[in-house]
PDB file of N, CA and C in Angstrom:
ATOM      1  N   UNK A   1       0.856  -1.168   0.000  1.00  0.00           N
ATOM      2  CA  UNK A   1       0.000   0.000   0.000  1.00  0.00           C
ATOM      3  C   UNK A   1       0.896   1.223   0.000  1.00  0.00           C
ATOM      4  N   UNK A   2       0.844   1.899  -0.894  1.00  0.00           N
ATOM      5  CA  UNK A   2       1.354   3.106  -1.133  1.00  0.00           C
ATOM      6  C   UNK A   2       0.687   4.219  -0.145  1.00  0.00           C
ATOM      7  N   UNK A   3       1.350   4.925   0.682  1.00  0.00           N
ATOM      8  CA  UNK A   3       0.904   5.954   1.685  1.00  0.00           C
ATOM      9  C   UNK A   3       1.029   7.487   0.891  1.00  0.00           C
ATOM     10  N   UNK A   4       1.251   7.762  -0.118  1.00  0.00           N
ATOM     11  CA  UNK A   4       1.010   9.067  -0.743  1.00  0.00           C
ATOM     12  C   UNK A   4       0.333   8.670  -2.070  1.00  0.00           C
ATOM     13  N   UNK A   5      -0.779   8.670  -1.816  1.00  0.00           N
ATOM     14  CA  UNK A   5      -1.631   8.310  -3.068  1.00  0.00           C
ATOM     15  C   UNK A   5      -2.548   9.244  -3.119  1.00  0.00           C
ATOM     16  N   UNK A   6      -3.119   9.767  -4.683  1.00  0.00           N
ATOM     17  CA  UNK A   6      -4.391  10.826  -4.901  1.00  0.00           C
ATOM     18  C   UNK A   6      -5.430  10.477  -4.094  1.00  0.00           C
ATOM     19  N   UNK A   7      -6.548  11.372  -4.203  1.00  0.00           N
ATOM     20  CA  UNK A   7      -7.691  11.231  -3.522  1.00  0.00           C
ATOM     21  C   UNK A   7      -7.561  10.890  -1.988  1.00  0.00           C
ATOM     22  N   UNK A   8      -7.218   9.583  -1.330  1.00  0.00           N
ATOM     23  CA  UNK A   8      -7.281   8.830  -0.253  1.00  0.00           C
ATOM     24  C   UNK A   8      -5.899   8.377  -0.505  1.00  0.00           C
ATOM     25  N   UNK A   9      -5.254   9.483   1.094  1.00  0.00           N
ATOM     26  CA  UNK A   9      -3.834   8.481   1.267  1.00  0.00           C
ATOM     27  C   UNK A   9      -4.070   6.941   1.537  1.00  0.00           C
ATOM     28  N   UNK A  10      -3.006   6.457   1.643  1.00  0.00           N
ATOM     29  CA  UNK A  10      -2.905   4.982   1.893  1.00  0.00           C
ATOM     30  C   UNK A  10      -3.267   4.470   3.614  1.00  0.00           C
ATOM     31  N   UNK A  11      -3.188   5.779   4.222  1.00  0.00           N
ATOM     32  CA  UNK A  11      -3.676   5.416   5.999  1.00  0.00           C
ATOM     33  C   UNK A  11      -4.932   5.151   5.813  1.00  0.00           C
ATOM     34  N   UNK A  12      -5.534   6.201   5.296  1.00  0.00           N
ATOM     35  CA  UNK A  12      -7.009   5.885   5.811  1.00  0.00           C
ATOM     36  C   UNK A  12      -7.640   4.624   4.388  1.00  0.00           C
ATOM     37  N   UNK A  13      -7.036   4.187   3.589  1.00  0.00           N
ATOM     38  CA  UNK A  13      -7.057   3.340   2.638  1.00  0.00           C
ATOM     39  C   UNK A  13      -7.247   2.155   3.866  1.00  0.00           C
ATOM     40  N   UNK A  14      -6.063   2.052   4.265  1.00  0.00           N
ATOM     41  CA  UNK A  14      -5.930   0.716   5.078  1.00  0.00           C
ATOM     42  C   UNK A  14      -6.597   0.778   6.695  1.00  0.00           C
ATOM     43  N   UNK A  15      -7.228   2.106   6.838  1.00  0.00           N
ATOM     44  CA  UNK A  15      -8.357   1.936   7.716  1.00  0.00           C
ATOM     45  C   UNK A  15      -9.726   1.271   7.180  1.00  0.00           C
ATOM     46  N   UNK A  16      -9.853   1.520   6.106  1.00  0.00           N
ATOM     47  CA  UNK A  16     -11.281   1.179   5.658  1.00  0.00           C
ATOM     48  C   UNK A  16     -11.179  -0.132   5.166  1.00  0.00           C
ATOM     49  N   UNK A  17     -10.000  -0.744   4.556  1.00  0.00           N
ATOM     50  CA  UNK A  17      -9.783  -1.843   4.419  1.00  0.00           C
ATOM     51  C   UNK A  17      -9.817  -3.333   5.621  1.00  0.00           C
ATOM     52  N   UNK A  18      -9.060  -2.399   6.892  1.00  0.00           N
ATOM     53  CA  UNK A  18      -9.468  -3.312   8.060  1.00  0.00           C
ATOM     54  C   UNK A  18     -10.444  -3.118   8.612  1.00  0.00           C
ATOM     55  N   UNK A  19     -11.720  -2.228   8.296  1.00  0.00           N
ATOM     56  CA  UNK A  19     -12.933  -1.676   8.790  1.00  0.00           C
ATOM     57  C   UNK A  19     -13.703  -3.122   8.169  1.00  0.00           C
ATOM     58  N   UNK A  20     -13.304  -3.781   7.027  1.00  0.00           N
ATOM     59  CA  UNK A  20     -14.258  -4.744   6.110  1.00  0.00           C
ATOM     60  C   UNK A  20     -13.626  -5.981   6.966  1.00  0.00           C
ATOM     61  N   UNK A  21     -14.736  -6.438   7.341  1.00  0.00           N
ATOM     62  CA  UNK A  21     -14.638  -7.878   8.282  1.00  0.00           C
ATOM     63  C   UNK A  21     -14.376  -9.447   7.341  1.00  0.00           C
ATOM     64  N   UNK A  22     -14.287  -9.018   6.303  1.00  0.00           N
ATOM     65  CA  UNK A  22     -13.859  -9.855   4.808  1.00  0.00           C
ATOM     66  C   UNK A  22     -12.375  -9.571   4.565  1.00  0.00           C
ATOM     67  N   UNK A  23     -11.899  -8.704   4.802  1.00  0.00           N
ATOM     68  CA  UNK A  23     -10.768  -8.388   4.666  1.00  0.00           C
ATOM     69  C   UNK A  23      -9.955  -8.087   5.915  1.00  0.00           C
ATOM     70  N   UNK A  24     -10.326  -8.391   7.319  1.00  0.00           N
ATOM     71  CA  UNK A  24      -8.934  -8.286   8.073  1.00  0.00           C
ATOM     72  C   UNK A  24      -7.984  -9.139   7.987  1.00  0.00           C
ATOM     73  N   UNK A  25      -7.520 -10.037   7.461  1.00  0.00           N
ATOM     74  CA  UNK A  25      -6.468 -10.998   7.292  1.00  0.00           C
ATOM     75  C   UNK A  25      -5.465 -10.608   6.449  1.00  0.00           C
ATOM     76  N   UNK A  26      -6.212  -9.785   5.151  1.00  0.00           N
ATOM     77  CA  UNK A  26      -5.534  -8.943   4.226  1.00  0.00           C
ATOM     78  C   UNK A  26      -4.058  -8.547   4.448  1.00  0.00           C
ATOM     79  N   UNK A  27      -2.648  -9.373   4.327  1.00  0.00           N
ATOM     80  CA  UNK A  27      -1.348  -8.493   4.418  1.00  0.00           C
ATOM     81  C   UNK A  27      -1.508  -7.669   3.627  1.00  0.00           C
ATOM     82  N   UNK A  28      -0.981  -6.543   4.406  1.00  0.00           N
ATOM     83  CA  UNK A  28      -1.038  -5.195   3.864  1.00  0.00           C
ATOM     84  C   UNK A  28       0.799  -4.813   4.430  1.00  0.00           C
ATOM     85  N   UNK A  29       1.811  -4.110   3.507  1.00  0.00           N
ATOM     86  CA  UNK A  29       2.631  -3.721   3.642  1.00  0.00           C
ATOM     87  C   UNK A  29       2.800  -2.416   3.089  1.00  0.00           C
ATOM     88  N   UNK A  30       3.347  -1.491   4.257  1.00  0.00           N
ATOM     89  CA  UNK A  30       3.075  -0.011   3.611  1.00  0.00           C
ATOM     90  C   UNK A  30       3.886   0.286   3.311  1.00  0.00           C
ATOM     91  N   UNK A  31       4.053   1.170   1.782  1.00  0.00           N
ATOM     92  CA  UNK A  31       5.499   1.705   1.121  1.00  0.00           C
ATOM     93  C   UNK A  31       5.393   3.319   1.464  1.00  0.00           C
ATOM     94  N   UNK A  32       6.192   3.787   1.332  1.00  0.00           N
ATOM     95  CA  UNK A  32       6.636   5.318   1.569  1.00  0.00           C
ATOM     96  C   UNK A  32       7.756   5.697   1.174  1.00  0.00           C
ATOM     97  N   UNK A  33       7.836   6.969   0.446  1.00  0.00           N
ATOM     98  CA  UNK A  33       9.129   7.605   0.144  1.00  0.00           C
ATOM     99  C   UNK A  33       9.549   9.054   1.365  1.00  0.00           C
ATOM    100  N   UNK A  34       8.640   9.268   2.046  1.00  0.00           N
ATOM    101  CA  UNK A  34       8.740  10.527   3.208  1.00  0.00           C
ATOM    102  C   UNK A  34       9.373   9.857   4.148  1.00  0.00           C
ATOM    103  N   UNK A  35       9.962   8.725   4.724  1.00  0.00           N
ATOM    104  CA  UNK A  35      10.678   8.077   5.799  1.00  0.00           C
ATOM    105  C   UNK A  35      10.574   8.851   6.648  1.00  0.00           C
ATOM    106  N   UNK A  36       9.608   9.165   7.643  1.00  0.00           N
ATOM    107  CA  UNK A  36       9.941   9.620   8.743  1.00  0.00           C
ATOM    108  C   UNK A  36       9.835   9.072   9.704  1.00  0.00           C
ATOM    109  N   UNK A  37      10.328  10.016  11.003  1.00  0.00           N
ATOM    110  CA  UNK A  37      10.342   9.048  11.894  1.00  0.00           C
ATOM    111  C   UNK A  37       9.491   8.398  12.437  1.00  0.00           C
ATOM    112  N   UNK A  38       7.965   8.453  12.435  1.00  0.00           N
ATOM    113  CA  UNK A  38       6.954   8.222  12.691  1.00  0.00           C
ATOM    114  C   UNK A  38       6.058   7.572  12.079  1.00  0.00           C
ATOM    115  N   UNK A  39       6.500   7.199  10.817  1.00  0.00           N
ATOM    116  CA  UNK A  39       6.126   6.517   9.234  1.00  0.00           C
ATOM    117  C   UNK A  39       5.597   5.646  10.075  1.00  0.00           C
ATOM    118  N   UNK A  40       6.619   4.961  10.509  1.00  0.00           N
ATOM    119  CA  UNK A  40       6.310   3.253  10.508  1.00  0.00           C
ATOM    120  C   UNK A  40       5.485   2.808  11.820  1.00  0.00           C
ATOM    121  N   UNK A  41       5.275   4.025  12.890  1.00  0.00           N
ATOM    122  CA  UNK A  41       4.021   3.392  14.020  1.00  0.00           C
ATOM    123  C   UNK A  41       2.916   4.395  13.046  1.00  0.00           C
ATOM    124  N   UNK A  42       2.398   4.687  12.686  1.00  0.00           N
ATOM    125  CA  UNK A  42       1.606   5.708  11.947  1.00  0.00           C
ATOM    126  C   UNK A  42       0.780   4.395  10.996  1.00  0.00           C
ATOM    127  N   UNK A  43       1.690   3.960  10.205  1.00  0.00           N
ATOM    128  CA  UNK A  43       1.049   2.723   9.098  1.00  0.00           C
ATOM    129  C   UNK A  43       1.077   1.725   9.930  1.00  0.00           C
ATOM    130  N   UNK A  44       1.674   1.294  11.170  1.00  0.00           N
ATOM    131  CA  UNK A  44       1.237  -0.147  11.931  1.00  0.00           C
ATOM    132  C   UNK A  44      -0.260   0.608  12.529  1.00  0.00           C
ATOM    133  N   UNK A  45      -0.690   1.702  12.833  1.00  0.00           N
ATOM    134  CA  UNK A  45      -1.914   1.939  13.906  1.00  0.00           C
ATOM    135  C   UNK A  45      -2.733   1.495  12.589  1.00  0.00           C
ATOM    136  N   UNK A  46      -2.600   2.417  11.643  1.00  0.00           N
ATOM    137  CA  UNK A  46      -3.822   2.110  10.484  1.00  0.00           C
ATOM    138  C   UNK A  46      -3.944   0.768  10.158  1.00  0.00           C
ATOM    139  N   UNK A  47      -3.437  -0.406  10.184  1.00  0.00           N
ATOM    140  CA  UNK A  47      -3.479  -1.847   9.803  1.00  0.00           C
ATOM    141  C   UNK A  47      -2.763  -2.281   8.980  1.00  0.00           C
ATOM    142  N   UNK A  48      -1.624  -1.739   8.627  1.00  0.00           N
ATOM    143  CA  UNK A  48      -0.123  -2.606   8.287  1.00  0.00           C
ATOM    144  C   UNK A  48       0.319  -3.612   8.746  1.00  0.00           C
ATOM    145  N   UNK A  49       0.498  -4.651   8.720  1.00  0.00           N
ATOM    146  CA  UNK A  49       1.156  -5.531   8.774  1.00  0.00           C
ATOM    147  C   UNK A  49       2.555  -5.405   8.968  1.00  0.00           C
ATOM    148  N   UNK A  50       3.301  -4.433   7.741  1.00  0.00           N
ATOM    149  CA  UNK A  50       4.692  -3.908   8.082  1.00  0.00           C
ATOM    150  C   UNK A  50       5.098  -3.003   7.181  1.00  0.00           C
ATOM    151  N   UNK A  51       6.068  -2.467   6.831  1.00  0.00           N
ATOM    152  CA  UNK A  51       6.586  -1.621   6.865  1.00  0.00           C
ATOM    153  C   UNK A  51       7.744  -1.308   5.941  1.00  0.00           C
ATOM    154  N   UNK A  52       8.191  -0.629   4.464  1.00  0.00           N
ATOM    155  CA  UNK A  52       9.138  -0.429   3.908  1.00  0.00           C
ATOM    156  C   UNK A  52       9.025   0.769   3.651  1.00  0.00           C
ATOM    157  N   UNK A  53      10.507   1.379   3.353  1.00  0.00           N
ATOM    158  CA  UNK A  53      10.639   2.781   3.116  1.00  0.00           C
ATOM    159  C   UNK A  53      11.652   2.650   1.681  1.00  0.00           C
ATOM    160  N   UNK A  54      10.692   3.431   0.219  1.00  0.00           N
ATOM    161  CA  UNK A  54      11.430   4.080  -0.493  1.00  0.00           C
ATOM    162  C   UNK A  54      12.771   4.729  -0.544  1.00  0.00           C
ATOM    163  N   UNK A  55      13.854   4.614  -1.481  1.00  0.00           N
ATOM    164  CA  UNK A  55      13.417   3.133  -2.622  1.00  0.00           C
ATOM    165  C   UNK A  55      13.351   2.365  -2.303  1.00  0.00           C
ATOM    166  N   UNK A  56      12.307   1.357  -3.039  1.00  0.00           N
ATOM    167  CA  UNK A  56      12.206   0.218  -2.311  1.00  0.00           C
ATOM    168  C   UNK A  56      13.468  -1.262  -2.670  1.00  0.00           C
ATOM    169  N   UNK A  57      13.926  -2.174  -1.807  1.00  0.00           N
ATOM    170  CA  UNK A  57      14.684  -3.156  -2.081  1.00  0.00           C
ATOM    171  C   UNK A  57      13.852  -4.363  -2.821  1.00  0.00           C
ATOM    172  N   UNK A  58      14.016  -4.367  -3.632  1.00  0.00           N
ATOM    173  CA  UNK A  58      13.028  -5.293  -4.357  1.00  0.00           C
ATOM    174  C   UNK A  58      13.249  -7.067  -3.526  1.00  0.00           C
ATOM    175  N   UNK A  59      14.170  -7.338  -3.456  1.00  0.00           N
ATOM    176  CA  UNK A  59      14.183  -8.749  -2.471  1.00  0.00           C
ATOM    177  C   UNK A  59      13.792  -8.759  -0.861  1.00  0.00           C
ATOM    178  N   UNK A  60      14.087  -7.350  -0.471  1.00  0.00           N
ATOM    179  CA  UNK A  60      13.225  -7.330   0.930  1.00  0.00           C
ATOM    180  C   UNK A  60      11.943  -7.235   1.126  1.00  0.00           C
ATOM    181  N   UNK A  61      11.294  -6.419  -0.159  1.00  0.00           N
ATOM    182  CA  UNK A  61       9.971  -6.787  -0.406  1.00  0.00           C
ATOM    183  C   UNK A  61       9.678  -7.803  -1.187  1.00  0.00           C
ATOM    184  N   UNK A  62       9.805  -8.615  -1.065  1.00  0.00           N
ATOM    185  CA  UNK A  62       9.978 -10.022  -1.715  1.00  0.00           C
ATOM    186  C   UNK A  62       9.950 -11.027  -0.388  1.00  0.00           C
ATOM    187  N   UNK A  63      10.610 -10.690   0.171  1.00  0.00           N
ATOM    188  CA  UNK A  63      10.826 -11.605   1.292  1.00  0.00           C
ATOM    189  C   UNK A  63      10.115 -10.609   2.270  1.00  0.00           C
ATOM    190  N   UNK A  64       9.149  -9.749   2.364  1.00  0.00           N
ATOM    191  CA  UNK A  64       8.275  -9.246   3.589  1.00  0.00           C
ATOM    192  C   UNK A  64       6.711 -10.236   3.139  1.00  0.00           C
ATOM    193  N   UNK A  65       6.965  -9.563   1.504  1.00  0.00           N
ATOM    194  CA  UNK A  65       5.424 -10.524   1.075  1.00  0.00           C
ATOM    195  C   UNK A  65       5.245 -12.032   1.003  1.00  0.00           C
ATOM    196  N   UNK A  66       6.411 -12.884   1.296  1.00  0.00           N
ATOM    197  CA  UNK A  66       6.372 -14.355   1.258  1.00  0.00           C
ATOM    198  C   UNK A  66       6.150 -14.356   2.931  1.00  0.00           C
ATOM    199  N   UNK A  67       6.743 -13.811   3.770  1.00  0.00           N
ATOM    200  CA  UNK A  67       6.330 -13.979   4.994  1.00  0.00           C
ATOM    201  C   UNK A  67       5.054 -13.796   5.676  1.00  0.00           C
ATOM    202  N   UNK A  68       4.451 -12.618   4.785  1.00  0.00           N
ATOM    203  CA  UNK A  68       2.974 -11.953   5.067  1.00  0.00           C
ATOM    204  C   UNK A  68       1.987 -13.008   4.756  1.00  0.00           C
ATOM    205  N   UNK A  69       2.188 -13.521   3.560  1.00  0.00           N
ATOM    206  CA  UNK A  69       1.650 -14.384   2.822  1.00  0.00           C
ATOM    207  C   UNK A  69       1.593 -15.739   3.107  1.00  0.00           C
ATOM    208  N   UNK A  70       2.612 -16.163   3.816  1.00  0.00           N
ATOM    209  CA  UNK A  70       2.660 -17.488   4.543  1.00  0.00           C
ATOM    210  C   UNK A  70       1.535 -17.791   5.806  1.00  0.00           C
ATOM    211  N   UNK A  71       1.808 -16.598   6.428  1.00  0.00           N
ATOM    212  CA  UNK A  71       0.672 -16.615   7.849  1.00  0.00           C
ATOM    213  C   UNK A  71      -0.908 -16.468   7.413  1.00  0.00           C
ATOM    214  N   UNK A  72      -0.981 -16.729   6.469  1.00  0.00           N
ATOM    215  CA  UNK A  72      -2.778 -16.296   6.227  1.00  0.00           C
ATOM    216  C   UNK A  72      -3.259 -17.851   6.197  1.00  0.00           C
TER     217      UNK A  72
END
């Protein structure tokens, strides 16, 4: 989930997403290019799962989504 997106950032994206009782299981991993320091409890309150910061490492997100993906 991208956290600077048009219309509806990606927080309240992934509020309404864990609001749907069909979808709390949903891994959700939040991307961001603003790294701040607060990024990453900010997207765990909204319903992240976890957490990468722009640019992104393409094998660490690789290996966040096989882990996310395993527990469901």
């Amino acid at each position: 989930m991208d956290i600077m997106m048009p219309e509806m950032d990606g927080l309240e994206a992934m509020r309404r997403i864990r609001a749907e009782r069909r979808l709390a299981e949903l891994p959700i991993i939040a991307l961001t290019a603003k790294a701040m320091s607060d990024d990453r409890e900010r997207c765990i309150e909204a319903g992240a799962n976890d957490y990468i910061a722009k640019p992104i490492d393409i094998d660490k997100l690789v290996s966040l989504c096989r882990v996310w993906c395993s527990r469901r």
